[in-house]
Protein backbone atom coordinates (compact mmCIF):
# COMPACT_ATOMS: atom_id res chain seq x y z
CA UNK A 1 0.00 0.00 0.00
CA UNK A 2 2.76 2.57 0.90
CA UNK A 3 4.26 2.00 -2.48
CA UNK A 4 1.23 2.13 -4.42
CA UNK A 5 1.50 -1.87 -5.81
CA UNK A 6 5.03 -0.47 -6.94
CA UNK A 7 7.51 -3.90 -6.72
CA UNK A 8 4.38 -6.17 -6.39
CA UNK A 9 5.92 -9.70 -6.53
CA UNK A 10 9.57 -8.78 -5.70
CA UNK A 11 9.59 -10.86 -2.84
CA UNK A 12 9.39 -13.87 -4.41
CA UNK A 13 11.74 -13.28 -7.32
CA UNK A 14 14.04 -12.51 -4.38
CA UNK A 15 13.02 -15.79 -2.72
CA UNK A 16 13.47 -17.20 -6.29
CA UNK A 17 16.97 -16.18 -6.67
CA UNK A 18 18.01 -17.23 -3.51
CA UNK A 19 16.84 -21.09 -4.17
CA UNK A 20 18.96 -20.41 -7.82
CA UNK A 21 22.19 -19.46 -5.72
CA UNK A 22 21.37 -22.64 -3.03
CA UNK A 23 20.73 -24.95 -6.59
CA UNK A 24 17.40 -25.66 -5.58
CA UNK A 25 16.02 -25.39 -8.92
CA UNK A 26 12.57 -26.94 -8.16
CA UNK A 27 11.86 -24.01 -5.39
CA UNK A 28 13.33 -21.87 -7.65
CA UNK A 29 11.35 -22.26 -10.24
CA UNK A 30 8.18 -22.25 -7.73
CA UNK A 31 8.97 -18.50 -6.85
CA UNK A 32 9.92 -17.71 -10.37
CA UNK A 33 6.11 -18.53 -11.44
CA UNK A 34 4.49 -16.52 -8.16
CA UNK A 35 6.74 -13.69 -9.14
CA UNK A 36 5.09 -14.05 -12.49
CA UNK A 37 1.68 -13.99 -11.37
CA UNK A 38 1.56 -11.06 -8.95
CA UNK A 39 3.98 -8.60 -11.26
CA UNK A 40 1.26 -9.52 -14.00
CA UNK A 41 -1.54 -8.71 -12.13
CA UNK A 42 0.03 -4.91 -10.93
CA UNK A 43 1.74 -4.60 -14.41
CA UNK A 44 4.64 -4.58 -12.62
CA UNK A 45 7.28 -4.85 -15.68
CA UNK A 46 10.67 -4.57 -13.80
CA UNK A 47 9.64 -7.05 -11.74
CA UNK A 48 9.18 -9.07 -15.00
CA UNK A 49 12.44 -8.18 -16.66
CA UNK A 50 13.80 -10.00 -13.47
CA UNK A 51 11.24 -13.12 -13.89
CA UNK A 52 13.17 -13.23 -17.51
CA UNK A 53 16.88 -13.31 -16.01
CA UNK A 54 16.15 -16.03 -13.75
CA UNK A 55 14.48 -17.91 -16.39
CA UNK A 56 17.15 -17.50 -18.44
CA UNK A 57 19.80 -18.81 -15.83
CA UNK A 58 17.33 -21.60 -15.15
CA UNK A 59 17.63 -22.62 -18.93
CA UNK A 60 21.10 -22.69 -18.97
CA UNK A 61 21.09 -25.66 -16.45
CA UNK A 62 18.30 -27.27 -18.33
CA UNK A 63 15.48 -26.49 -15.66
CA UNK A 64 13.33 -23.97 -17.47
CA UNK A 65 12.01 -23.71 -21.05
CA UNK A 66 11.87 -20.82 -23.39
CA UNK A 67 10.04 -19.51 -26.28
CA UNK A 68 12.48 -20.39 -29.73
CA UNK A 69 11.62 -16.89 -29.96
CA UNK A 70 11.65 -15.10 -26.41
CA UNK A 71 13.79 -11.94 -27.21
CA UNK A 72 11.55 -10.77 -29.68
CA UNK A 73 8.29 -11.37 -28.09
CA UNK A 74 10.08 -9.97 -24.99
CA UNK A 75 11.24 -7.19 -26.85
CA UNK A 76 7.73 -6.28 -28.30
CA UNK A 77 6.61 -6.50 -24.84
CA UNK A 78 8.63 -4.09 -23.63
CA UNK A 79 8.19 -1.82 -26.51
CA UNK A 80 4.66 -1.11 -25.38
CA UNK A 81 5.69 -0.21 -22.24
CA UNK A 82 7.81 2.72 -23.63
CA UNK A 83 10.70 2.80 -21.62
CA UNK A 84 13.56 2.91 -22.89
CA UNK A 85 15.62 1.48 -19.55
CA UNK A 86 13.80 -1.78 -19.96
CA UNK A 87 14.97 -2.02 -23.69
CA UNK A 88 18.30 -1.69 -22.34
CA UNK A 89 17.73 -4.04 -19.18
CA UNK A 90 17.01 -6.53 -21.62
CA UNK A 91 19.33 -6.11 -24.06
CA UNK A 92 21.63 -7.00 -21.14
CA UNK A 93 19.69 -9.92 -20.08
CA UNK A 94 20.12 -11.26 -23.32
CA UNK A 95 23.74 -10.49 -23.50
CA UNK A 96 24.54 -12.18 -20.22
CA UNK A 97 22.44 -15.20 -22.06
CA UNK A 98 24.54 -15.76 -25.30
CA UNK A 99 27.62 -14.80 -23.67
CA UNK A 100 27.32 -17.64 -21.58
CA UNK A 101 25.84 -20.39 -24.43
CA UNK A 102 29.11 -18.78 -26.53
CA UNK A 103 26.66 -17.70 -29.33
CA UNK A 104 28.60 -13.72 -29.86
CA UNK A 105 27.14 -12.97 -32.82
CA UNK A 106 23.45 -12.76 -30.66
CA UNK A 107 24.90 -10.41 -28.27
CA UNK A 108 23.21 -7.18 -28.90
CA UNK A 109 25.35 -4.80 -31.09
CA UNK A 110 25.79 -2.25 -28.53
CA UNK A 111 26.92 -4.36 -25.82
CA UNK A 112 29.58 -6.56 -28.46
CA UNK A 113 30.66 -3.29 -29.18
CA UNK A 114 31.57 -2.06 -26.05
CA UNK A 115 28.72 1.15 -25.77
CA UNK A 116 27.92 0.56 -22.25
CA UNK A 117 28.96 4.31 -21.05
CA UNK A 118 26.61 5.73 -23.56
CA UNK A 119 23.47 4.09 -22.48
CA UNK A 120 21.50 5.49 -19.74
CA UNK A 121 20.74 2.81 -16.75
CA UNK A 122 19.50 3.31 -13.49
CA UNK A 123 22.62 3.09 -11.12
CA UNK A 124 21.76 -0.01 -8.97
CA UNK A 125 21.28 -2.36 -12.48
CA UNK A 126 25.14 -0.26 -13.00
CA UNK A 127 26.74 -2.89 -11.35
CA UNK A 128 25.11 -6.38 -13.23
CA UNK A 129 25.55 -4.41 -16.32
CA UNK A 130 29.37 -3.83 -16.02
CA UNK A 131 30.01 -7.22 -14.57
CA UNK A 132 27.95 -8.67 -17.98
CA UNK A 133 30.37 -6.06 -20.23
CA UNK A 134 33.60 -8.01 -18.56
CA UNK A 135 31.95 -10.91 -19.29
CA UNK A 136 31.63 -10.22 -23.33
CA UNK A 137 35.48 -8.79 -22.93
CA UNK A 138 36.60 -12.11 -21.72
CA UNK A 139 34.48 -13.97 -24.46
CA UNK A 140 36.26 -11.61 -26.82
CA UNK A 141 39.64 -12.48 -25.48
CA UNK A 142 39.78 -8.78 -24.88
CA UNK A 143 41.97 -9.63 -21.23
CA UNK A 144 43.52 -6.35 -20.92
CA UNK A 145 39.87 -4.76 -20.91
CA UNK A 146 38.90 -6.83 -18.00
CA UNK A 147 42.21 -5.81 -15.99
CA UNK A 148 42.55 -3.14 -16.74
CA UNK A 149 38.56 -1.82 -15.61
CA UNK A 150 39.03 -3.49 -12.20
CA UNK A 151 39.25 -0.15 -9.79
CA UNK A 152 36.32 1.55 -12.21
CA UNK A 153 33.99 -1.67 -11.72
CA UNK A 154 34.84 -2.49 -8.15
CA UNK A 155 33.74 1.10 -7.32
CA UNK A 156 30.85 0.45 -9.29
CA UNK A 157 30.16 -2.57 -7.66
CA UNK A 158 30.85 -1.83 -3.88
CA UNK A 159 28.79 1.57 -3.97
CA UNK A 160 26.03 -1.02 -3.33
CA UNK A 161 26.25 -4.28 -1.26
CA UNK A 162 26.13 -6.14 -4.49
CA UNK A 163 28.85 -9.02 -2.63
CA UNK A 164 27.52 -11.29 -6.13
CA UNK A 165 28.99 -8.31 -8.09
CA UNK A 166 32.05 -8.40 -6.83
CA UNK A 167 32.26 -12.32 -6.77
CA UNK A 168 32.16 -12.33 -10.30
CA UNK A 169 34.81 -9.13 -10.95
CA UNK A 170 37.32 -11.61 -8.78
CA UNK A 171 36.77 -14.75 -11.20
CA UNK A 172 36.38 -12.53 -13.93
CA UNK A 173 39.76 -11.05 -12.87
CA UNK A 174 41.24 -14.40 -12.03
CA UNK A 175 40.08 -15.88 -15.79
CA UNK A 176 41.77 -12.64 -17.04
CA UNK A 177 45.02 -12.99 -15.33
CA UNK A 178 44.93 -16.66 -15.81
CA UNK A 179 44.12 -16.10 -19.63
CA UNK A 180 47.70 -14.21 -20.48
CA UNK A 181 49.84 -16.35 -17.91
CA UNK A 182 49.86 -13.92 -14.92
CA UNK A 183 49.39 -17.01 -12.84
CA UNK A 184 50.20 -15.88 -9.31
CA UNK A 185 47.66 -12.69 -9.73
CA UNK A 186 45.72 -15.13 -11.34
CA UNK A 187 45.65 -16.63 -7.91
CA UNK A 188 45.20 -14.06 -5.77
CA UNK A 189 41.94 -13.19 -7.24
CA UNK A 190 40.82 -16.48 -6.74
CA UNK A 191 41.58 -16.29 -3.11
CA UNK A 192 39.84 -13.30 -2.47
């Protein structure tokens, strides 16, 4: 009530992406479909752009199915919304998708391309969004990017208490290192 329905169904994509971190995929999936329901009923279309990243981490293990098609419905979606922060939201969402199947040439053009900086985003979805960028560098064998980023992105990261954020900068930094034979930085990252 105090938010005006704002967020409606946030709770359980929350609860959702905690069973996805403990690899309870069943639960997971549960929460996913609640978090469905409710943000449908209020209209509630960030809360929806999250339902799509979890389903699309849930289909990389095998445990959730997806429209041959989903980007573009999902993109037609969001086009009637007129918001131009969702088309970038999932823009991302797909690039964190085919980054991680190893299909490039899906990546949208203006993430491949390394236009990040000249997209507006709300500043907590900053953090995802960079860590995603690093992720396309490293797919790209673009190494140097990665290391060379790390104070810009950790500051991005740590100006919230995004500790998943900064998780992935230190394997993303230890892959880096790793990558062109900087083996004992390579291993400090992974200790951190």
């Amino acid at each position: 009530q105090v938010t005006n329905q704002h967020g409606y169904g946030a709770e359980y994509i929350m609860e959702g992406e905690a069973f996805y971190l403990r690899g309870d995929f069943e639960a997971a999936k549960i929460s996913l479909e609640k978090a469905k329901i409710y943000a449908l009923e209020k209209n509630q279309t960030y809360i929806l752009m999250c339902c799509l990243m979890l389903s699309l981490r849930l289909h990389l293990f095998g445990e959730y199915s997806l429209e041959k098609d989903w980007y573009k419905k999902e993109k037609e979606r969001v086009k009637q919304v007129r918001d131009p922060l969702l088309l970038s939201v999932l823009d991302l969402c797909a690039a964190y998708y085919y980054v991680l199947l190893d299909i490039p040439q899906k990546i949208p053009s203006w993430i491949f391309h390394d236009q990040l900086n000249q997209v507006h985003l709300l500043a907590p979805a900053r953090p995802m969004a960079e860590i995603i960028s690093n992720q396309v560098y490293l797919a790209k064998k673009e190494y140097a990017k990665v290391i060379a980023k790390e104070q810009s992105v950790r500051k991005i990261c740590e100006a919230y208490p995004y500790t998943l954020c900064i998780l992935n900068l230190e394997i993303q930094l230890a892959a880096a290192y790793w990558a062109i034979g900087q083996w004992e930085n390579a291993i400090k990252h992974m200790d951190d």
